[in-house]
PDB file of N, CA and C in Angstrom:
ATOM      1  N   UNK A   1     112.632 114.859 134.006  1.00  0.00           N
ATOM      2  CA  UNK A   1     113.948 114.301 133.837  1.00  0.00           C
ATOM      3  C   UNK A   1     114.319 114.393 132.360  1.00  0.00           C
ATOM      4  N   UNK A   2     115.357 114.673 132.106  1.00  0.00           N
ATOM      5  CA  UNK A   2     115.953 115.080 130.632  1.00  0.00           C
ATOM      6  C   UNK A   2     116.759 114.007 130.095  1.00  0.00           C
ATOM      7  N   UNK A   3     116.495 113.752 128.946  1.00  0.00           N
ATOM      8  CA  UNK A   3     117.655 112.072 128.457  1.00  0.00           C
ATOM      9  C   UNK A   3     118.395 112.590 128.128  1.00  0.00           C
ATOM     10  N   UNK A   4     119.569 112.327 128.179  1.00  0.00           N
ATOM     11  CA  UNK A   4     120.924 112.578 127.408  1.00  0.00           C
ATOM     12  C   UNK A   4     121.499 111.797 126.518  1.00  0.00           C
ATOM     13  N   UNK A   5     121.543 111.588 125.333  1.00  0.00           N
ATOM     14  CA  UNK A   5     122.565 110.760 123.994  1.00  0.00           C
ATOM     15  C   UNK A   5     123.742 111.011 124.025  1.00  0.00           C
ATOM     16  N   UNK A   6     124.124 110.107 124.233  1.00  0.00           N
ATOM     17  CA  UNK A   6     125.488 109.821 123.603  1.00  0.00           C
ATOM     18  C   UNK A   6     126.082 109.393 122.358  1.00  0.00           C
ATOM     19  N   UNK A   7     126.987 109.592 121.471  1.00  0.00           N
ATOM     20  CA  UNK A   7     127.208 109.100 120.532  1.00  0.00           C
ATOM     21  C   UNK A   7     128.515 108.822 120.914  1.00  0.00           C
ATOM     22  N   UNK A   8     128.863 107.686 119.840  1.00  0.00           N
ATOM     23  CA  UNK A   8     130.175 107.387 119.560  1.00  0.00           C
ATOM     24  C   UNK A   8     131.048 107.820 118.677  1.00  0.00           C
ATOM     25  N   UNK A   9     131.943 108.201 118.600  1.00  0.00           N
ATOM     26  CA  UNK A   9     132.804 108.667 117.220  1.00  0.00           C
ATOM     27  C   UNK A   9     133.397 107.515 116.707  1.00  0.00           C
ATOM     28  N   UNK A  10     133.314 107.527 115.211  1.00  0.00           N
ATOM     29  CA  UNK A  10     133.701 106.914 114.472  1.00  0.00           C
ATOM     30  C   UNK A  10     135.532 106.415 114.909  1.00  0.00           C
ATOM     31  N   UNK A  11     136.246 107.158 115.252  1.00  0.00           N
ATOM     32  CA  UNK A  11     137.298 106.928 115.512  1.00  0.00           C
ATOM     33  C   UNK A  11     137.411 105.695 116.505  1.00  0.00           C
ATOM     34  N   UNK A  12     136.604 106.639 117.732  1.00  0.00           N
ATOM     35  CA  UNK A  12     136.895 105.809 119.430  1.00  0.00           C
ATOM     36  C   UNK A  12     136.027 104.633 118.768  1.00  0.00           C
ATOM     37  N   UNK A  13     135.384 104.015 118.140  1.00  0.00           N
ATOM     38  CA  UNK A  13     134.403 102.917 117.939  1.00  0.00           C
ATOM     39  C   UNK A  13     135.631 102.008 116.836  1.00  0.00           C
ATOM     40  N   UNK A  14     135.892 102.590 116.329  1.00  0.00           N
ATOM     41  CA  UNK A  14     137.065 101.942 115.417  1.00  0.00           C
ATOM     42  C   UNK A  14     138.114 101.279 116.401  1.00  0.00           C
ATOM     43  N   UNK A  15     138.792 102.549 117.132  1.00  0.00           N
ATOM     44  CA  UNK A  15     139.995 101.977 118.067  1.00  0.00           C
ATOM     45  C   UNK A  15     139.381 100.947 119.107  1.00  0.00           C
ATOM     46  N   UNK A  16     138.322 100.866 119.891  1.00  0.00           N
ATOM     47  CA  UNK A  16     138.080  99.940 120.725  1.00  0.00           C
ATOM     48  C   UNK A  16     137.424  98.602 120.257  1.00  0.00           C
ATOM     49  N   UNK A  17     136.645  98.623 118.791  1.00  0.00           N
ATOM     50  CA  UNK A  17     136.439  97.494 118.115  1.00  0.00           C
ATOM     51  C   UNK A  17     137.320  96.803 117.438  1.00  0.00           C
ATOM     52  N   UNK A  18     137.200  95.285 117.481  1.00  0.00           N
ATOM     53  CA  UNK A  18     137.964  94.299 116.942  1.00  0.00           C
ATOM     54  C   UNK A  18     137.356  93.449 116.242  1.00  0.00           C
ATOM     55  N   UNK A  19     137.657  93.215 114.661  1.00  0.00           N
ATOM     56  CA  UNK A  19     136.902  92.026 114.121  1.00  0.00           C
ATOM     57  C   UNK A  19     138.067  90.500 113.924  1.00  0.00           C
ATOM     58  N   UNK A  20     137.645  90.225 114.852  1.00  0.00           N
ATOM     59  CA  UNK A  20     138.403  88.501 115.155  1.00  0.00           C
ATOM     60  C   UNK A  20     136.976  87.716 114.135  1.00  0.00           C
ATOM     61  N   UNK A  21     137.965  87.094 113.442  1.00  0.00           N
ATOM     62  CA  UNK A  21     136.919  85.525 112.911  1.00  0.00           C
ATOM     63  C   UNK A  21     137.367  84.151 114.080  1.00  0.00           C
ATOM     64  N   UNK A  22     135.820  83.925 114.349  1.00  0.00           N
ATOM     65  CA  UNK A  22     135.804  82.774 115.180  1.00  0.00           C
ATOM     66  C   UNK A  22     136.238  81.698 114.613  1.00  0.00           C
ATOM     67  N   UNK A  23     137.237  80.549 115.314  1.00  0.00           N
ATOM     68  CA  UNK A  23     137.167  79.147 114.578  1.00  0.00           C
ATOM     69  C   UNK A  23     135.972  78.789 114.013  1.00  0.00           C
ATOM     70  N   UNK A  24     136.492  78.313 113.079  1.00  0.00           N
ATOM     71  CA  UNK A  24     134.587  77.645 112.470  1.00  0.00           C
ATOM     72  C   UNK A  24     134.813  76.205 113.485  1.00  0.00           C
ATOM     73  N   UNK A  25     133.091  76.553 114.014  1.00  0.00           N
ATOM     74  CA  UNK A  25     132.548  75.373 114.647  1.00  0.00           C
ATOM     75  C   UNK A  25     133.024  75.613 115.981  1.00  0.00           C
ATOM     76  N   UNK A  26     133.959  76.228 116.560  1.00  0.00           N
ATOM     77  CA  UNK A  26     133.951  76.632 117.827  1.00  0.00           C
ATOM     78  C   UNK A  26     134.065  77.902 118.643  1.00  0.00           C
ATOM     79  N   UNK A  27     133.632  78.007 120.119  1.00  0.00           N
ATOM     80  CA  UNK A  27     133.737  79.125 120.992  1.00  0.00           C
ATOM     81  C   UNK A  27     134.515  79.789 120.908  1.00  0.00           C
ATOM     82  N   UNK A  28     134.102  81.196 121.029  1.00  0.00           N
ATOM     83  CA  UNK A  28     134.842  82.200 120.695  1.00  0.00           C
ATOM     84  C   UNK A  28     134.817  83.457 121.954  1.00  0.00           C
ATOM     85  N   UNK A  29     136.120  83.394 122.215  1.00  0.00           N
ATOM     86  CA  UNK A  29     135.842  84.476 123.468  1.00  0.00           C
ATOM     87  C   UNK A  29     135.687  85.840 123.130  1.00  0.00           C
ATOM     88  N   UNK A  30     134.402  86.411 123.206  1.00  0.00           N
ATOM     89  CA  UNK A  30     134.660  87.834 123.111  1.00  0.00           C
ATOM     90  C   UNK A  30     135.050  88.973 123.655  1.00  0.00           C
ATOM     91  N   UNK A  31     134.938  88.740 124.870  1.00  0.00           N
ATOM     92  CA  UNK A  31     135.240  89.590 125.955  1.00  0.00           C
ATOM     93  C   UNK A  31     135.598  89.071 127.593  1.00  0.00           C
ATOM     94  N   UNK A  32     135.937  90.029 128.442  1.00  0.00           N
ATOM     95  CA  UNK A  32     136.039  89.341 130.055  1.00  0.00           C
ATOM     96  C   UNK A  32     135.651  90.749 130.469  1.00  0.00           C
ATOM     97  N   UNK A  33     135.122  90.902 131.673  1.00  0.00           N
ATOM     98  CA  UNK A  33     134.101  92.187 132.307  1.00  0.00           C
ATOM     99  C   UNK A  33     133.904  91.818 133.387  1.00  0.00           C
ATOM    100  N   UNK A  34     133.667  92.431 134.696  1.00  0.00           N
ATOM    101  CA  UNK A  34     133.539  92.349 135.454  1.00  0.00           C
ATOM    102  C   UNK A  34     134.563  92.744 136.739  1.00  0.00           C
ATOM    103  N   UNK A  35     134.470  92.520 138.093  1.00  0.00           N
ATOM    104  CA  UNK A  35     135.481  93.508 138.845  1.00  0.00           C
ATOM    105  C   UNK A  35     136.059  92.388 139.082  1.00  0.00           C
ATOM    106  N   UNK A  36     137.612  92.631 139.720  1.00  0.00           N
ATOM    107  CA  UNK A  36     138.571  91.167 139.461  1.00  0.00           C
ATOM    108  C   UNK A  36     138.463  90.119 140.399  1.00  0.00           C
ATOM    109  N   UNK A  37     137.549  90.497 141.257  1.00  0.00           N
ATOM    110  CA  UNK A  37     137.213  89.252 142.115  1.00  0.00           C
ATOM    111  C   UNK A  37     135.647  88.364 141.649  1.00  0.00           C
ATOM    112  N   UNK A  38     135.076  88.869 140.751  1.00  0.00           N
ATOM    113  CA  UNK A  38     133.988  88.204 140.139  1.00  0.00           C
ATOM    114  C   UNK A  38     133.735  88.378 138.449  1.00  0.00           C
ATOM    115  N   UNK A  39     134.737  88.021 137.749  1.00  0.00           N
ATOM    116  CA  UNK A  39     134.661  88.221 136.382  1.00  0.00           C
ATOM    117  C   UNK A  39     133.971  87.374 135.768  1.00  0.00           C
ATOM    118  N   UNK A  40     133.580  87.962 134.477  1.00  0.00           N
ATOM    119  CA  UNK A  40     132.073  87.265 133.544  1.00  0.00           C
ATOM    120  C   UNK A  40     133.387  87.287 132.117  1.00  0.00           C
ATOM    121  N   UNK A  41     132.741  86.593 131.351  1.00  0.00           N
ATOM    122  CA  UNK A  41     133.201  86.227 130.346  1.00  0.00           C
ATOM    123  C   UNK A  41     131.878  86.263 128.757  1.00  0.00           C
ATOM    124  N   UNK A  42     132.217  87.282 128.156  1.00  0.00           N
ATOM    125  CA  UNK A  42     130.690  86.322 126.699  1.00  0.00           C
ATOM    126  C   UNK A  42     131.994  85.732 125.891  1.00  0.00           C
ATOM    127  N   UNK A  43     131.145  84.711 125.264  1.00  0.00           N
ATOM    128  CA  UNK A  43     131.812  84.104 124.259  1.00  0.00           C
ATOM    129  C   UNK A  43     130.081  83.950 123.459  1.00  0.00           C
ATOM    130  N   UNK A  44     130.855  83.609 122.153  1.00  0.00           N
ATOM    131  CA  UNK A  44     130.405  83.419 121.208  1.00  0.00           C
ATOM    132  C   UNK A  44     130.083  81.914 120.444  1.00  0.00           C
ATOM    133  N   UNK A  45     128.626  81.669 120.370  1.00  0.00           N
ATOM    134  CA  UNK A  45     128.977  79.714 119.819  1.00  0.00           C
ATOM    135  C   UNK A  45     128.862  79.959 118.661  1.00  0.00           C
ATOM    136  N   UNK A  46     129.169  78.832 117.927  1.00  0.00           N
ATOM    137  CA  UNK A  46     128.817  78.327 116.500  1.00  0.00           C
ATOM    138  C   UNK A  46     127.334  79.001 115.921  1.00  0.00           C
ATOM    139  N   UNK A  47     127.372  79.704 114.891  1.00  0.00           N
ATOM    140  CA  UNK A  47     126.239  80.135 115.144  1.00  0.00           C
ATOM    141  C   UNK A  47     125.672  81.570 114.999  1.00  0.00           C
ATOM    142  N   UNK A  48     126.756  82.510 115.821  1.00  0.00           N
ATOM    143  CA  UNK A  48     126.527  83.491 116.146  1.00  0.00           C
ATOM    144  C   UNK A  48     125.733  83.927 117.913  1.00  0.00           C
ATOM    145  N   UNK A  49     125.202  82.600 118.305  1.00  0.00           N
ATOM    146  CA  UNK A  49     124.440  82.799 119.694  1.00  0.00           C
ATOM    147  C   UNK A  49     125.559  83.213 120.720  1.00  0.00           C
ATOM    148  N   UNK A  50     125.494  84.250 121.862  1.00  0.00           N
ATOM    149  CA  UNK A  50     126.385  84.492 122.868  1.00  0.00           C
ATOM    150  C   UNK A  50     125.720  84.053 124.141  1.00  0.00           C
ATOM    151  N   UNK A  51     126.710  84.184 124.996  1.00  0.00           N
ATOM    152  CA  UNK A  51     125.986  83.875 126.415  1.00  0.00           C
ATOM    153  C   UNK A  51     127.114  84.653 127.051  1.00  0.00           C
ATOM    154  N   UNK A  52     126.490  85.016 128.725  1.00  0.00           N
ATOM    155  CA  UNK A  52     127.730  85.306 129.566  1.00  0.00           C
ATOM    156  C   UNK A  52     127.953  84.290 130.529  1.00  0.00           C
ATOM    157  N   UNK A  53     128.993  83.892 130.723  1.00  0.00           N
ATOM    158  CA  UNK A  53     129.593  82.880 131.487  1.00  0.00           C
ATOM    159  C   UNK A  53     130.511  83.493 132.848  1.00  0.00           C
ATOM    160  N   UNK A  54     130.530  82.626 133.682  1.00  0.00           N
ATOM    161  CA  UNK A  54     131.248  82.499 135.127  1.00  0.00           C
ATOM    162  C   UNK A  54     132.090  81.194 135.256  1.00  0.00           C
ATOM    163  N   UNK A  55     132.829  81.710 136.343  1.00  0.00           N
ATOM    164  CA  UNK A  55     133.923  80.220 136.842  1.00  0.00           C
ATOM    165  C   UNK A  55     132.708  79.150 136.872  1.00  0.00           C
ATOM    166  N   UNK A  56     132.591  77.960 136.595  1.00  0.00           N
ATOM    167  CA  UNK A  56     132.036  77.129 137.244  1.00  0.00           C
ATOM    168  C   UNK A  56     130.647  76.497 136.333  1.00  0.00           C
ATOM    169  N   UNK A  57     130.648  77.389 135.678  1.00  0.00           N
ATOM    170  CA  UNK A  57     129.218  77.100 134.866  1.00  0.00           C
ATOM    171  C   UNK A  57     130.055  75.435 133.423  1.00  0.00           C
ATOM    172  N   UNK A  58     129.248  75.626 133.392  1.00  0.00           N
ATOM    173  CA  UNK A  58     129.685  74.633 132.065  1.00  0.00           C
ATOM    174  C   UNK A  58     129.520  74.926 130.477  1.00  0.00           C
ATOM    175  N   UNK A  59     129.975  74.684 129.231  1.00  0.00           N
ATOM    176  CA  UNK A  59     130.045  74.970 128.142  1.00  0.00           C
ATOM    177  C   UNK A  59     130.576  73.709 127.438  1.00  0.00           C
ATOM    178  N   UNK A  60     128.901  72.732 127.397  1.00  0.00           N
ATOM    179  CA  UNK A  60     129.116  71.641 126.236  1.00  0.00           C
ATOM    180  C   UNK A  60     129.255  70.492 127.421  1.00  0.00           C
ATOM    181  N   UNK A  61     130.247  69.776 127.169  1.00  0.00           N
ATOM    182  CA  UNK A  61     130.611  68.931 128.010  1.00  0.00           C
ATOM    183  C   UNK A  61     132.074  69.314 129.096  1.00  0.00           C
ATOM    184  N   UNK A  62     132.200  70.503 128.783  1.00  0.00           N
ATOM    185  CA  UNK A  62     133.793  71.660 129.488  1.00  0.00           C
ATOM    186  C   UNK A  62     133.260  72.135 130.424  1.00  0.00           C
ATOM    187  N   UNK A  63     133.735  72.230 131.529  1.00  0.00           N
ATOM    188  CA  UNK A  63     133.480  73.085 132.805  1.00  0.00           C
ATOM    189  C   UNK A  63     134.601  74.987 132.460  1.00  0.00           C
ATOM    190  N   UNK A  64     134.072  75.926 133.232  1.00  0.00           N
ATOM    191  CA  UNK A  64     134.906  77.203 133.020  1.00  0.00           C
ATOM    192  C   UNK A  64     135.552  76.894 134.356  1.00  0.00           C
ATOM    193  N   UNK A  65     136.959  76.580 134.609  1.00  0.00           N
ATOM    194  CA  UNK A  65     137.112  76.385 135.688  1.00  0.00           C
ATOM    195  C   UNK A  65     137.813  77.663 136.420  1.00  0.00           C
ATOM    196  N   UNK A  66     138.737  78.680 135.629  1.00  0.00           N
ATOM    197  CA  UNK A  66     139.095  80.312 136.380  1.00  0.00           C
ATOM    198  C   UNK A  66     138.529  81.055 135.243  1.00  0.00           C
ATOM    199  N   UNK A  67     138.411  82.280 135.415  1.00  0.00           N
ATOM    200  CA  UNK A  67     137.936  83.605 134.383  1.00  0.00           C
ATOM    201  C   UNK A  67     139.257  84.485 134.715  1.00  0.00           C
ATOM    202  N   UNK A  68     140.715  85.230 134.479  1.00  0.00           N
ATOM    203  CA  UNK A  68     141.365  86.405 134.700  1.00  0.00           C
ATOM    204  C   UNK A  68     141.183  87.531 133.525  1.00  0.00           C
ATOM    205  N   UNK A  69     142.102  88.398 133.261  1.00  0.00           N
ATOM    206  CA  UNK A  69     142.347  89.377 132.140  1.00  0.00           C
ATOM    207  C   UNK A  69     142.483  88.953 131.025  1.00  0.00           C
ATOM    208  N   UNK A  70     143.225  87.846 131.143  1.00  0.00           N
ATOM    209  CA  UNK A  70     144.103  87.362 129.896  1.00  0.00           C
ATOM    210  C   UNK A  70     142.902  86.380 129.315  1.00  0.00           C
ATOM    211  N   UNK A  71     141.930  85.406 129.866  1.00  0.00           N
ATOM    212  CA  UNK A  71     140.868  85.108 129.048  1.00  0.00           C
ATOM    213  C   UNK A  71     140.554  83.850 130.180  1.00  0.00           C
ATOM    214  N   UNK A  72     140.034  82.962 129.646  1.00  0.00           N
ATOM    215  CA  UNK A  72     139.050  81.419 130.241  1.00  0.00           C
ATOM    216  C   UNK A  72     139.855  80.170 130.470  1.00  0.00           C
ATOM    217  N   UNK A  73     139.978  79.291 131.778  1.00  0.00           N
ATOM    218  CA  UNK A  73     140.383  77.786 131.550  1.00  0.00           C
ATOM    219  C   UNK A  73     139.330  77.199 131.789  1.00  0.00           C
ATOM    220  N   UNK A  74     139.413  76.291 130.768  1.00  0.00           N
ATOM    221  CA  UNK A  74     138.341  75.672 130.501  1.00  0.00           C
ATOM    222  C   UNK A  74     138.884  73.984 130.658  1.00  0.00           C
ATOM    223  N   UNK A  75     138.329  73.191 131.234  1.00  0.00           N
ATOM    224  CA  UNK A  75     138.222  71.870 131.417  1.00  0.00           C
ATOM    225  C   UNK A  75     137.765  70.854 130.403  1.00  0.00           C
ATOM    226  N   UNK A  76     138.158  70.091 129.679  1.00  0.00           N
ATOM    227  CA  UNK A  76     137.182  68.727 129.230  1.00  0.00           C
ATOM    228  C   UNK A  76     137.544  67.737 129.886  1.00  0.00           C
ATOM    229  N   UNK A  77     137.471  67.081 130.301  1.00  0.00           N
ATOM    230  CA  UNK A  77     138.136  65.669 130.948  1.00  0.00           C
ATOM    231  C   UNK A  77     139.652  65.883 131.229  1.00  0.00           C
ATOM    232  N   UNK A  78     140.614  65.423 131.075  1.00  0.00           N
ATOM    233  CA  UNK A  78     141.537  65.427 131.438  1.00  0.00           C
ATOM    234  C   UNK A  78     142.235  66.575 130.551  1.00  0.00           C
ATOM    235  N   UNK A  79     141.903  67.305 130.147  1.00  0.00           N
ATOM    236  CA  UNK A  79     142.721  68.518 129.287  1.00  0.00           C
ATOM    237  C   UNK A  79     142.137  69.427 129.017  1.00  0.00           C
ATOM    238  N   UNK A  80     142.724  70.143 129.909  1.00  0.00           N
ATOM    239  CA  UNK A  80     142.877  71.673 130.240  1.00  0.00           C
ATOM    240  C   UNK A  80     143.248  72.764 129.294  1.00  0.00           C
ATOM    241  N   UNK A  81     142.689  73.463 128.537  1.00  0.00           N
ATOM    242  CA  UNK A  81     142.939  74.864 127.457  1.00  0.00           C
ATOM    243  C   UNK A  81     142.799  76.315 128.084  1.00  0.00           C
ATOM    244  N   UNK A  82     143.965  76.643 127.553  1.00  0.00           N
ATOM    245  CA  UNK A  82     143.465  78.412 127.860  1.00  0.00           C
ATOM    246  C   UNK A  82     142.718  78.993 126.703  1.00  0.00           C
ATOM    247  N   UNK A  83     141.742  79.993 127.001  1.00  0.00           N
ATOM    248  CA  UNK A  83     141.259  80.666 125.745  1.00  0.00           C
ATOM    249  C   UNK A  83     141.645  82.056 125.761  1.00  0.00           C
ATOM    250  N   UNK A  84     142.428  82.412 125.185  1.00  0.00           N
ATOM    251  CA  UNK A  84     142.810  84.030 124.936  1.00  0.00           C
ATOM    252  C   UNK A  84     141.404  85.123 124.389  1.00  0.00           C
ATOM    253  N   UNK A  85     141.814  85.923 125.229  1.00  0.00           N
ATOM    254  CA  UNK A  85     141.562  87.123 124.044  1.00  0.00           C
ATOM    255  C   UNK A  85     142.218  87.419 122.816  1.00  0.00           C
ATOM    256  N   UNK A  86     140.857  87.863 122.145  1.00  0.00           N
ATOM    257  CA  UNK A  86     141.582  87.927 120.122  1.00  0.00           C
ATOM    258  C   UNK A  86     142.388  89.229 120.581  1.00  0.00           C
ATOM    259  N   UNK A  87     143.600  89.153 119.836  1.00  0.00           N
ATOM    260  CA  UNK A  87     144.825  89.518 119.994  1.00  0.00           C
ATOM    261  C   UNK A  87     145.313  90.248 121.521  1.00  0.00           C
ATOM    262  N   UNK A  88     145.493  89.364 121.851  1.00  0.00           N
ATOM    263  CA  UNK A  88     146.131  89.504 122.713  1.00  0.00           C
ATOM    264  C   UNK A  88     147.378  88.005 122.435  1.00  0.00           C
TER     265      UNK A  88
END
């Protein structure tokens, strides 16, 4: 079996990368992935540590309560936030 490399070009790695600065001290969405009936989410903590997340899991004392395109709702007690994607 033969490996094949891939590289990236400097260009396409430029155009599809984004450097967003995270709030200091809080979650940071980096991405949403997945097919549209089961989407994952990484975000980013304080820190630099990532994780991938789902509807339902929890983050802190926040529940993820939907995952779409546009980014995360997230729950704390009685108030509800959307989290965008960086620029969008």
């Amino acid at each position: 079996m033969t490996k094949t490399r891939t590289s990236t070009s400097a260009q396409v790695a430029a155009t599809a990368t984004q450097h967003v600065e995270a709030p200091e001290g809080r979650i940071a969405l980096l991405g949403i992935f997945g097919s549209e009936d089961n989407l994952s989410a990484l975000v980013q903590f304080p820190g630099g540590r990532t994780r991938k997340v789902t509807t339902g899991q929890r983050l802190g004392r926040s529940e993820i309560i939907a995952i779409d395109k546009r980014g995360l709702l997230i729950r704390s007690g009685n108030t509800t936030v959307q989290m965008t994607m960086p620029g969008s």
